[in-house]
N, C-alpha and C. Protein backbone atom coordinates (compact mmCIF):
# COMPACT_ATOMS: atom_id res chain seq x y z
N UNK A 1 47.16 -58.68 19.96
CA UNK A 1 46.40 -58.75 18.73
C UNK A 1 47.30 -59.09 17.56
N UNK A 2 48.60 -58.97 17.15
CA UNK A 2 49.36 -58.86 16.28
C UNK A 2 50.69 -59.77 17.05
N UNK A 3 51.12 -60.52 16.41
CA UNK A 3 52.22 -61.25 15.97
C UNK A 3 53.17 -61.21 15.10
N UNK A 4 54.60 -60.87 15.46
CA UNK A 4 55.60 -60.32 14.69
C UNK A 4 55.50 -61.25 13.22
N UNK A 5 54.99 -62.33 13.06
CA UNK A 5 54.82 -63.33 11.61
C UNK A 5 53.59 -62.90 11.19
N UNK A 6 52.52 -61.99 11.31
CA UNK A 6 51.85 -61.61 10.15
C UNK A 6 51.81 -60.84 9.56
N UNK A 7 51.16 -61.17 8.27
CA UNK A 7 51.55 -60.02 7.29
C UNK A 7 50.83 -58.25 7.57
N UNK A 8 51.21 -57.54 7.16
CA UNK A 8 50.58 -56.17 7.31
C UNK A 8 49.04 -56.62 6.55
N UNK A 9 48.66 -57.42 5.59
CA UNK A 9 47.66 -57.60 5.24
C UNK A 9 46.18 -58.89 6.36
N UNK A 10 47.30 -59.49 7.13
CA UNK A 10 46.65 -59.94 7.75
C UNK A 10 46.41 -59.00 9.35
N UNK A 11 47.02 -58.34 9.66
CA UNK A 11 47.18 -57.42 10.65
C UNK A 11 45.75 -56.43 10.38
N UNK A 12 45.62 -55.89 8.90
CA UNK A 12 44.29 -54.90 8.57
C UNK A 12 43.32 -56.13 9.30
N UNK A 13 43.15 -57.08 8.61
CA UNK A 13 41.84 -57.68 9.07
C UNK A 13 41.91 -57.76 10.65
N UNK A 14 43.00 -58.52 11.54
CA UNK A 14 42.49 -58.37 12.62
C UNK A 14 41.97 -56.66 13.68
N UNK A 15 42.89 -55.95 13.10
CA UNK A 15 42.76 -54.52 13.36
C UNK A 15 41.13 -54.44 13.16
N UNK A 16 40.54 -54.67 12.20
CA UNK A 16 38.99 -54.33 11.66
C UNK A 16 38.28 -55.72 12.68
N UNK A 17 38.49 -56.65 12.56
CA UNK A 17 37.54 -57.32 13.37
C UNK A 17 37.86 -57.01 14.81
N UNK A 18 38.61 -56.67 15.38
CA UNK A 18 38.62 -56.08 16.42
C UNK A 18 37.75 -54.62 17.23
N UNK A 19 38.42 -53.81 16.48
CA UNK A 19 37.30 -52.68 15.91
C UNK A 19 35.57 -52.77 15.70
N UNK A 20 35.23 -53.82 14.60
CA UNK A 20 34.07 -53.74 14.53
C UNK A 20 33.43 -55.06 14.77
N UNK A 21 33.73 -56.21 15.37
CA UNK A 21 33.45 -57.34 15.44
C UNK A 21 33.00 -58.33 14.47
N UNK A 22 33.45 -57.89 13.66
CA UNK A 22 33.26 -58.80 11.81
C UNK A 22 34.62 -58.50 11.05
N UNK A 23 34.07 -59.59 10.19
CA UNK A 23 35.35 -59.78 8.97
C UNK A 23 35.02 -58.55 7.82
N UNK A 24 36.49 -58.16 7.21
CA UNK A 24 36.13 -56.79 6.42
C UNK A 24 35.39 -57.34 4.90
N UNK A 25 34.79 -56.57 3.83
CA UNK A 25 34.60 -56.85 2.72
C UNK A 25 35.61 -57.55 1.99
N UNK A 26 37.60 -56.82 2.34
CA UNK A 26 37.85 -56.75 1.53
C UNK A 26 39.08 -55.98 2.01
N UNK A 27 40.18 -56.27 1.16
CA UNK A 27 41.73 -55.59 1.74
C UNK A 27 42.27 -54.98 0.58
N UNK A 28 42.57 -53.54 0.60
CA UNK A 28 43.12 -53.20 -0.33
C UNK A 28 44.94 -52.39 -0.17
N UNK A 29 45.74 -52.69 -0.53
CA UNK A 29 47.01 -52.10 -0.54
C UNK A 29 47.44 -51.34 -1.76
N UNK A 30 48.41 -50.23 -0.59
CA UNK A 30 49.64 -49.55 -2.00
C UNK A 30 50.58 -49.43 -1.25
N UNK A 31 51.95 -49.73 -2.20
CA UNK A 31 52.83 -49.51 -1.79
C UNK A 31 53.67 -48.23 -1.35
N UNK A 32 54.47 -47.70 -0.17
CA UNK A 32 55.58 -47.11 0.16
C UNK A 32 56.10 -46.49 -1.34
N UNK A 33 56.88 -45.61 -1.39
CA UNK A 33 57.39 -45.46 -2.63
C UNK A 33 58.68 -44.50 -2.63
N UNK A 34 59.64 -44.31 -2.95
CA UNK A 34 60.94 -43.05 -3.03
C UNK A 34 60.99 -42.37 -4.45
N UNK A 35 61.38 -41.44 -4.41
CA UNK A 35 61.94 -40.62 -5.72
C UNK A 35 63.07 -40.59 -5.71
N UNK A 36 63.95 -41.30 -6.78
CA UNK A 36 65.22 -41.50 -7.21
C UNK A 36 65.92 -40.21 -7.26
N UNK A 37 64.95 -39.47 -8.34
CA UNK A 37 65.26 -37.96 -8.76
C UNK A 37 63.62 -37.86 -8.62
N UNK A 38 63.92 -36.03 -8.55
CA UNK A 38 62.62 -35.71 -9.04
C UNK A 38 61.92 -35.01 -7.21
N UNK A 39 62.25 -35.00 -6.57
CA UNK A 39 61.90 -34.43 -5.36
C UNK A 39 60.58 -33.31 -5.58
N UNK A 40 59.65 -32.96 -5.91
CA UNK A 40 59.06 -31.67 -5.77
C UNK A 40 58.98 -31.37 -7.05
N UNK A 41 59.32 -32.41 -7.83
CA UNK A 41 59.36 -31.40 -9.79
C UNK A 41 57.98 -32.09 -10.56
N UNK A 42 57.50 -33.30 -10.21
CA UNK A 42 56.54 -33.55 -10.95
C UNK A 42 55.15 -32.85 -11.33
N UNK A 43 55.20 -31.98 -10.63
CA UNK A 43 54.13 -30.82 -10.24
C UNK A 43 54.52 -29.84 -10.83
N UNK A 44 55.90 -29.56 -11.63
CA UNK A 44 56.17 -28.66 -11.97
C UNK A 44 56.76 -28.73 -13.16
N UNK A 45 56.23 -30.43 -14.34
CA UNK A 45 56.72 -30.45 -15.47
C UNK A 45 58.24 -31.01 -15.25
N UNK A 46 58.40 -31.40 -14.27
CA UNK A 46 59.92 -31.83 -14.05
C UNK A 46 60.01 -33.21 -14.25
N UNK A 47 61.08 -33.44 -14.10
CA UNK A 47 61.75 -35.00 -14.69
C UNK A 47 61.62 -35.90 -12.95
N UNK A 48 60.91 -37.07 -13.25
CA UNK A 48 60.73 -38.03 -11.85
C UNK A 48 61.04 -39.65 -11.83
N UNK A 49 61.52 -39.48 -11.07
CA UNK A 49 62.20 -41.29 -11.36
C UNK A 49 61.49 -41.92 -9.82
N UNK A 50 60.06 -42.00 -9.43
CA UNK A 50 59.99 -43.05 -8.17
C UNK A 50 59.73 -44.10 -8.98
N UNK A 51 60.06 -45.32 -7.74
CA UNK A 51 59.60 -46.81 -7.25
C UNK A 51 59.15 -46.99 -6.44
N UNK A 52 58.49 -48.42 -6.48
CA UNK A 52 57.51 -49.01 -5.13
C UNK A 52 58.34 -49.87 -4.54
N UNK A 53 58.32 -49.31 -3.23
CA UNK A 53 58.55 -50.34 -2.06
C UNK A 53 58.37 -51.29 -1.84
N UNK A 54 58.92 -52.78 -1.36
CA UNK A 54 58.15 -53.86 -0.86
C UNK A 54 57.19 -53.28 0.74
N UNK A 55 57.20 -52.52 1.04
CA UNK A 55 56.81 -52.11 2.05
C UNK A 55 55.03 -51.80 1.83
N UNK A 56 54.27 -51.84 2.45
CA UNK A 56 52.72 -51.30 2.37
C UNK A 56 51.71 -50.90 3.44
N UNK A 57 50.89 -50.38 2.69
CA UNK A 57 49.61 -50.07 3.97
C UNK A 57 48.42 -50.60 3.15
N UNK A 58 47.83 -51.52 4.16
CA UNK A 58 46.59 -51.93 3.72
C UNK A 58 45.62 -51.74 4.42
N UNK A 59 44.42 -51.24 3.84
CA UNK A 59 43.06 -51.08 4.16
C UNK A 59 42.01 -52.05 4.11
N UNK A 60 41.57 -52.95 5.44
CA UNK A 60 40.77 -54.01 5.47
C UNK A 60 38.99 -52.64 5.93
N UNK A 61 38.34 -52.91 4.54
CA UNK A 61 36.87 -52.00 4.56
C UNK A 61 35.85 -52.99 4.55
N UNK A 62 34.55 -52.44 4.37
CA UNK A 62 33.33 -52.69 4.31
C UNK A 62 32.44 -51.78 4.29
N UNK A 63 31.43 -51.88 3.62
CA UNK A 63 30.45 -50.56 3.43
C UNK A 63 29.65 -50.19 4.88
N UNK A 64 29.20 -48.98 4.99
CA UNK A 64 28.53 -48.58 6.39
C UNK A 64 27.40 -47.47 5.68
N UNK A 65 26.47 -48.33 5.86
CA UNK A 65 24.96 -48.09 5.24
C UNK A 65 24.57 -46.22 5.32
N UNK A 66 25.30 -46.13 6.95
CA UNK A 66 24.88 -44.61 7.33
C UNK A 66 25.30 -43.65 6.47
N UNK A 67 26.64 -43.93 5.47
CA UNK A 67 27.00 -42.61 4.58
C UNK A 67 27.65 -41.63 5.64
N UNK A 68 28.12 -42.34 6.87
CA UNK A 68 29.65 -42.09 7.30
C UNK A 68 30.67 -42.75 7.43
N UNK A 69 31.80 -42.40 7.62
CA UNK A 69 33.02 -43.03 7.71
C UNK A 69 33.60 -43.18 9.15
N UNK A 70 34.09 -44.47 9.17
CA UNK A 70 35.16 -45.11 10.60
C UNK A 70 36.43 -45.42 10.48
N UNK A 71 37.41 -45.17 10.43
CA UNK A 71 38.50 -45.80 9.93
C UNK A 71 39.29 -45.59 11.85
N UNK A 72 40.16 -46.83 11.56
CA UNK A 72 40.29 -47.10 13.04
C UNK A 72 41.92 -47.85 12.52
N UNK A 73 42.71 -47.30 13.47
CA UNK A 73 44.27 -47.56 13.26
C UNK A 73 44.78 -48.18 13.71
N UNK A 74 46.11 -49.38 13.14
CA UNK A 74 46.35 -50.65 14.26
C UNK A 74 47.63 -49.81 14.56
N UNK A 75 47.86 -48.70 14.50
CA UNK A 75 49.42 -48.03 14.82
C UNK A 75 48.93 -47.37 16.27
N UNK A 76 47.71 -46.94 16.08
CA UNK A 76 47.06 -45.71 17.28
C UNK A 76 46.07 -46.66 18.72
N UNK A 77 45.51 -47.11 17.70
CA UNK A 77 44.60 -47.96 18.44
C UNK A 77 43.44 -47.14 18.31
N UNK A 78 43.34 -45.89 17.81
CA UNK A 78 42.33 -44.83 17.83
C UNK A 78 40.86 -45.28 16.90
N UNK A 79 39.75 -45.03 16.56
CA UNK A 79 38.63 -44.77 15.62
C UNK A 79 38.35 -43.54 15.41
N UNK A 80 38.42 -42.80 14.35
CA UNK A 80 38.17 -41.96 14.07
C UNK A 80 36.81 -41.78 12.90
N UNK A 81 35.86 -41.02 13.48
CA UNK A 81 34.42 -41.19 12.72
C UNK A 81 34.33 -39.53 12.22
N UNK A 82 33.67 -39.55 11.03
CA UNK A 82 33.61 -38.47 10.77
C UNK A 82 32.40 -38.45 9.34
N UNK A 83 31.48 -37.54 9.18
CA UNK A 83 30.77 -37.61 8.00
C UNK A 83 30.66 -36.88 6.81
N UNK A 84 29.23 -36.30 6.11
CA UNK A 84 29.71 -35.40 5.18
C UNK A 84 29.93 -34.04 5.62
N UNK A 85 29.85 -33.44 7.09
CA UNK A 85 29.69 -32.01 7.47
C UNK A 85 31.35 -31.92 7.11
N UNK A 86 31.53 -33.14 8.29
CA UNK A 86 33.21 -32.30 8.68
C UNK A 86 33.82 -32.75 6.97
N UNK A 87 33.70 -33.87 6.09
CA UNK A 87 34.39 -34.14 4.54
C UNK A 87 34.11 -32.33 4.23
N UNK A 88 33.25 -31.87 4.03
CA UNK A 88 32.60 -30.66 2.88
C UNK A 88 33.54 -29.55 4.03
N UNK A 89 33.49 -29.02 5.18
CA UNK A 89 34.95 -28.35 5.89
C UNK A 89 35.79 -28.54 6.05
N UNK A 90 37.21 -28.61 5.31
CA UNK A 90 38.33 -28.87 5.46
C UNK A 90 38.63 -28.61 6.95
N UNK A 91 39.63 -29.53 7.43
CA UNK A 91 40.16 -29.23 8.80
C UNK A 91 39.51 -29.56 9.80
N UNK A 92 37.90 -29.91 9.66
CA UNK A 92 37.51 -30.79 10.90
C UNK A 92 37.72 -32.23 11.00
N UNK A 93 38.24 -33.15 10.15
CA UNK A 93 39.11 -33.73 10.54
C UNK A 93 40.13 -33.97 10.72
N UNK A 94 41.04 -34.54 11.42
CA UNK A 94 42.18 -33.99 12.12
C UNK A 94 43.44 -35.57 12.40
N UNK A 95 44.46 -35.20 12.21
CA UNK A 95 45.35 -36.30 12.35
C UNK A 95 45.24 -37.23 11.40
N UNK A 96 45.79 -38.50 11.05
CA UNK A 96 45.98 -39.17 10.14
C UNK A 96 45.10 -39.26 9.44
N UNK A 97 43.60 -39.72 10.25
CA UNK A 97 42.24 -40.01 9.58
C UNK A 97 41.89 -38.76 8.46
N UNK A 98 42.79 -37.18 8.72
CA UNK A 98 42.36 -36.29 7.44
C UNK A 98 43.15 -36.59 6.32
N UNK A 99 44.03 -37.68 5.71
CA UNK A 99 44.18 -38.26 5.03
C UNK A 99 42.97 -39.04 3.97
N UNK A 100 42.22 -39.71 4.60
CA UNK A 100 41.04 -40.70 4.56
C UNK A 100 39.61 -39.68 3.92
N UNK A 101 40.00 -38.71 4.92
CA UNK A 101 39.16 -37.83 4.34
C UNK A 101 39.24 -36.92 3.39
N UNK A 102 40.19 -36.50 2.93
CA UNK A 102 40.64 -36.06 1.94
C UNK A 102 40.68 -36.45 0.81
N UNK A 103 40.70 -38.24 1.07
CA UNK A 103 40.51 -38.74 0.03
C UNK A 103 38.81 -38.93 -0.63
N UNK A 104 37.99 -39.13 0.55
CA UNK A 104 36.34 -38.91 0.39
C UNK A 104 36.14 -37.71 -0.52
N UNK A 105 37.00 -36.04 0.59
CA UNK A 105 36.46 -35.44 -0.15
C UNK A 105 36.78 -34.86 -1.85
N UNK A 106 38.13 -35.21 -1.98
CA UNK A 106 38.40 -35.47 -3.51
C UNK A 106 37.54 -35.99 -4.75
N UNK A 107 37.09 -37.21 -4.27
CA UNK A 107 35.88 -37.62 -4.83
C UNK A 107 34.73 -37.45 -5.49
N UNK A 108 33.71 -36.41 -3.85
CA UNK A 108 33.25 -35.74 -3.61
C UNK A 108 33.22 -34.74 -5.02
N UNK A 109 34.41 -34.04 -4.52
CA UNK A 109 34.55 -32.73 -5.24
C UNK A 109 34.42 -33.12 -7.38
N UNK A 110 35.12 -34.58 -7.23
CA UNK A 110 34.78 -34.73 -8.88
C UNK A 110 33.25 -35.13 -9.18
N UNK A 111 32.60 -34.87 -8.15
CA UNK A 111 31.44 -35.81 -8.53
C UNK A 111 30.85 -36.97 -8.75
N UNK A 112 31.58 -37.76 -7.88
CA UNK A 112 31.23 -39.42 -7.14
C UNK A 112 30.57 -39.35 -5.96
N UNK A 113 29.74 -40.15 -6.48
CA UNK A 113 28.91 -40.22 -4.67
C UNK A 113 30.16 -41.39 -3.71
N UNK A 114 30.27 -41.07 -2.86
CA UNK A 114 31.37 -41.75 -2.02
C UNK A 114 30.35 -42.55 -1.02
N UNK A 115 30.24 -43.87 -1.07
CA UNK A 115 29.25 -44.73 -0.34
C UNK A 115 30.37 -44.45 1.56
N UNK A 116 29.46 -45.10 2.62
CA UNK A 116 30.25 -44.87 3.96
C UNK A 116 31.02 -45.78 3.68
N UNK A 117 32.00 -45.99 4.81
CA UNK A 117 32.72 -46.86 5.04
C UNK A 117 33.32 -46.91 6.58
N UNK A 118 33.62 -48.50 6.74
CA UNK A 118 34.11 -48.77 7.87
C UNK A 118 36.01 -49.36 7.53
N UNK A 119 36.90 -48.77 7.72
CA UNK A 119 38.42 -48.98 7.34
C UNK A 119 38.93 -49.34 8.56
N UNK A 120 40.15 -50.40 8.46
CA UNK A 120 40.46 -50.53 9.34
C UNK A 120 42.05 -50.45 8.56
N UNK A 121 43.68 -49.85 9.41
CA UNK A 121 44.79 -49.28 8.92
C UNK A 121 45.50 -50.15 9.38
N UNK A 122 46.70 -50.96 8.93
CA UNK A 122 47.54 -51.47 8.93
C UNK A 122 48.85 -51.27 8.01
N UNK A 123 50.18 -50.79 8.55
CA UNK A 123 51.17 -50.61 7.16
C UNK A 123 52.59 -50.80 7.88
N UNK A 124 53.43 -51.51 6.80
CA UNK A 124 54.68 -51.34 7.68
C UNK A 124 55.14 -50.23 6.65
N UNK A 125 54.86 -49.06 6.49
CA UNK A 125 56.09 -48.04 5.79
C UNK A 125 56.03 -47.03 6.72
N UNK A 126 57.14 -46.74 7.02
CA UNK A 126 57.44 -46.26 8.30
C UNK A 126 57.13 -44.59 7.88
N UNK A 127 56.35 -44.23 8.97
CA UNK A 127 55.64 -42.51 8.90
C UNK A 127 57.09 -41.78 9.17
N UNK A 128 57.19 -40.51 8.28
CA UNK A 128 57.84 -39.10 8.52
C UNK A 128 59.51 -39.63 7.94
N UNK A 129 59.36 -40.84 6.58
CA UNK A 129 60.71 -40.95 6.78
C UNK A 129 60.91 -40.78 4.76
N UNK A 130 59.84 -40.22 4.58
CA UNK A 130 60.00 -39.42 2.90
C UNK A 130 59.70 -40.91 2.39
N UNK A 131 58.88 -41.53 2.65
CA UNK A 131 59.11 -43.09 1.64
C UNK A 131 56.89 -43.07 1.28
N UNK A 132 56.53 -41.96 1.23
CA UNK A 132 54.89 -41.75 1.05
C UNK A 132 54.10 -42.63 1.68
N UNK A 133 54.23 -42.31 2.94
CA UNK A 133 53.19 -43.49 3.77
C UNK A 133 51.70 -42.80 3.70
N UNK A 134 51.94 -41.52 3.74
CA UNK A 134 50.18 -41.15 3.48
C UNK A 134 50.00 -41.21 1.78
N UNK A 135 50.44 -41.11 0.95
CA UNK A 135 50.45 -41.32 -0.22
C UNK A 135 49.71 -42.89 -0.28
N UNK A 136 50.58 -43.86 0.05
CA UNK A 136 49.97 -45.35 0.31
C UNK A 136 48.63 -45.52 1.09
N UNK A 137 48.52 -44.34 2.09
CA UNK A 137 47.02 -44.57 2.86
C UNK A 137 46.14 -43.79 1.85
N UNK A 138 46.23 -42.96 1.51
CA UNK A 138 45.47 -42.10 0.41
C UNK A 138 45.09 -43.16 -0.76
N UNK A 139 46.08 -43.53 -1.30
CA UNK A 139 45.91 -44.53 -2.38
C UNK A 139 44.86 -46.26 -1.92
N UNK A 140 45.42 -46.84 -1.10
CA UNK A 140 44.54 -48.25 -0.46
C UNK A 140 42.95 -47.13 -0.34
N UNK A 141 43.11 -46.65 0.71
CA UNK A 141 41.78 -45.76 1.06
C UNK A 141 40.82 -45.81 -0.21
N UNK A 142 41.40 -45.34 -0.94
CA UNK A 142 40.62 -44.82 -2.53
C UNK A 142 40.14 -46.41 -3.11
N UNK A 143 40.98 -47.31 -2.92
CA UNK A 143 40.79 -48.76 -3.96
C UNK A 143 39.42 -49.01 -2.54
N UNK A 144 39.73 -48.71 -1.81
CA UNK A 144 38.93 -49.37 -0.80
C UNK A 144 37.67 -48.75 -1.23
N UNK A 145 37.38 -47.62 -1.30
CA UNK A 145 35.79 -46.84 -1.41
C UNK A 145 35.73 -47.31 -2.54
N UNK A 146 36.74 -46.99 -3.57
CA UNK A 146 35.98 -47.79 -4.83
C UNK A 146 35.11 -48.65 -5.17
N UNK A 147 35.76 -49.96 -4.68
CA UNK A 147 35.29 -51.10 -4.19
C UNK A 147 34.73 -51.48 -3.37
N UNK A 148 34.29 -50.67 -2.58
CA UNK A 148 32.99 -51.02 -1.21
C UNK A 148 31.76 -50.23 -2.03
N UNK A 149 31.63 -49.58 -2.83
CA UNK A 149 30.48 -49.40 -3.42
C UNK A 149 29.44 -49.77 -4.05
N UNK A 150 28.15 -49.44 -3.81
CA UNK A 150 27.25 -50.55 -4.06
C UNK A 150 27.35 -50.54 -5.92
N UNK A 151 27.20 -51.23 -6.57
CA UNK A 151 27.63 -51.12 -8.17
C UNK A 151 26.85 -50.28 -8.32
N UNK A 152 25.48 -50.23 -7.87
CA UNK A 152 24.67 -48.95 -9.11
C UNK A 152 24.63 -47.68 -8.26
N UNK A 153 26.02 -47.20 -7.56
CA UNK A 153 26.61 -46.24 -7.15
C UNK A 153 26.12 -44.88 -8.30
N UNK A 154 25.47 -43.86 -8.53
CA UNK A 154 25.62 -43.13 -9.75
C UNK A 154 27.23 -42.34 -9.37
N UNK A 155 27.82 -42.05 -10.65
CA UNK A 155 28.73 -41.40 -10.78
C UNK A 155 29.82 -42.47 -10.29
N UNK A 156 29.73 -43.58 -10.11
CA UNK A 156 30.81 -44.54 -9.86
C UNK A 156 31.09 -44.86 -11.27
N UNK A 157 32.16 -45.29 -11.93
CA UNK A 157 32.24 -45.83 -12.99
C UNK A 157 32.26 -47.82 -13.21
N UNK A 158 31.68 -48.20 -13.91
CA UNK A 158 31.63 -49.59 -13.65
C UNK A 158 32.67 -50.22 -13.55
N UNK A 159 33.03 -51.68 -12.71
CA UNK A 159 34.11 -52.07 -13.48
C UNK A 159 33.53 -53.65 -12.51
N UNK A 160 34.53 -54.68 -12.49
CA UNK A 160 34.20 -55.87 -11.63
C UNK A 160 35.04 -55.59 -10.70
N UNK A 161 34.13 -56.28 -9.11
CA UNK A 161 34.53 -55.86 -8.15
C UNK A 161 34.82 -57.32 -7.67
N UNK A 162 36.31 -56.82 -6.96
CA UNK A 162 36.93 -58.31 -6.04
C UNK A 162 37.30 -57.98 -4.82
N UNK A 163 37.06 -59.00 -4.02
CA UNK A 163 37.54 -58.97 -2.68
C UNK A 163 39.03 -58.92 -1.97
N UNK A 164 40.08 -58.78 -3.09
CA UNK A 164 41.08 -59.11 -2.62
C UNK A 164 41.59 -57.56 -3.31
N UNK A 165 41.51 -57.22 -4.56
CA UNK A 165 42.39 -56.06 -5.12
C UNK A 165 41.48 -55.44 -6.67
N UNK A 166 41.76 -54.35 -6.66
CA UNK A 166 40.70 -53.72 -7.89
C UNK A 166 41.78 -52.66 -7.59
N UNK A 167 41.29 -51.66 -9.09
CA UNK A 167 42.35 -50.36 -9.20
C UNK A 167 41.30 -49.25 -9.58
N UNK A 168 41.47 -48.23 -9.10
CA UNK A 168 40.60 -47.10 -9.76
C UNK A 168 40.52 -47.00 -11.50
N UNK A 169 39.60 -46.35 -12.24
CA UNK A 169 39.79 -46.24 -13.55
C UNK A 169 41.07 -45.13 -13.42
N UNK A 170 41.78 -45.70 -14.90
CA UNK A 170 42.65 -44.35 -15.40
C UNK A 170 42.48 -42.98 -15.21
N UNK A 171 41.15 -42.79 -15.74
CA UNK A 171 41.06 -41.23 -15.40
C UNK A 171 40.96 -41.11 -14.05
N UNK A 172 41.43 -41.83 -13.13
CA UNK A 172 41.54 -40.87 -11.98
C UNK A 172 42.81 -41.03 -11.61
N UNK A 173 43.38 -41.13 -12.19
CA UNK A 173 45.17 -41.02 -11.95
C UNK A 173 46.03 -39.78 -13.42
N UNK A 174 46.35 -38.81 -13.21
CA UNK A 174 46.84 -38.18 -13.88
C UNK A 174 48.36 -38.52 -14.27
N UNK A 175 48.20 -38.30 -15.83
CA UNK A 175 49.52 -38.81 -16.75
C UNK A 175 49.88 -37.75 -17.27
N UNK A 176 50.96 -37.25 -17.73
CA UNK A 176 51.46 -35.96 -18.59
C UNK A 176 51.85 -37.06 -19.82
């Protein structure tokens, strides 16, 4: 399925048409990232120096009418489905995909309706090596629901939607 010459962004799409036998809505990435300084202090009023990686994980989505979620991994080969029971109980989903969900239920919890989705995972930042590879899946994940939502989403905030890259509004990224 994958060829050492494509990109991690072309890798999401075949990962997803594989998976679901169609082309995705739509590919969204974030980058890998390190902390120069700052290990554990930004949370605590402390001084933080990260950067972004050339490295990424991208999320090739599309909306899934049912108001559950699929996200399916080109690292695992796995699908992992899950809806609003197990989002609203922490811990019934399990392994990478509670990333994905975490990010639903975040959402959730501010009071966005979170439309379904079908994700498909592709990233070269290498897992367990401190460089935020779930940080990057957390983050694509999020541009992805954003943007797979139907516009007159209530509690979505407006903005124009593209097929290639969109960013959450400000207020959902916290600044000191």
């Amino acid at each position: 399925m994958n060829s050492r010459s494509d990109t991690v962004a072309d890798r999401a799409t075949d990962c997803f048409q594989h998976a679901y036998g169609q082309a995705p809505a739509g590919r969204w990435a974030a980058p890998g990232r390190v902390n120069l300084i700052g290990e554990h202090t930004d949370y605590n009023d402390g001084f933080v120096l990260p950067f972004a990686l050339p490295l990424r994980t991208v999320v090739a989505a599309t909306p899934q009418p049912t108001g559950s979620w699929t996200v399916c991994s080109e690292l695992t080969g796995d699908a992992v489905s899950f809806g609003t029971d197990e989002v609203t109980h922490p811990g019934r989903v399990t392994s990478w995909a509670a990333y994905v969900a975490g990010v639903v239920w975040a959402l959730r919890e501010a009071g966005h309706a979170v439309p379904g989705a079908r994700l498909a995972v592709a990233s070269d930042v290498p897992l367990g090596a401190g460089l935020s590879s779930s940080a990057a899946l957390e983050r694509s994940s999020t541009w992805a629901g954003w943007t797979c939502r139907p516009r007159s989403s209530p509690g979505w905030p407006s903005a124009p939607r593209t097929s290639t890259s969109a960013r959450p509004p400000a207020s959902w990224t916290s600044r000191r």
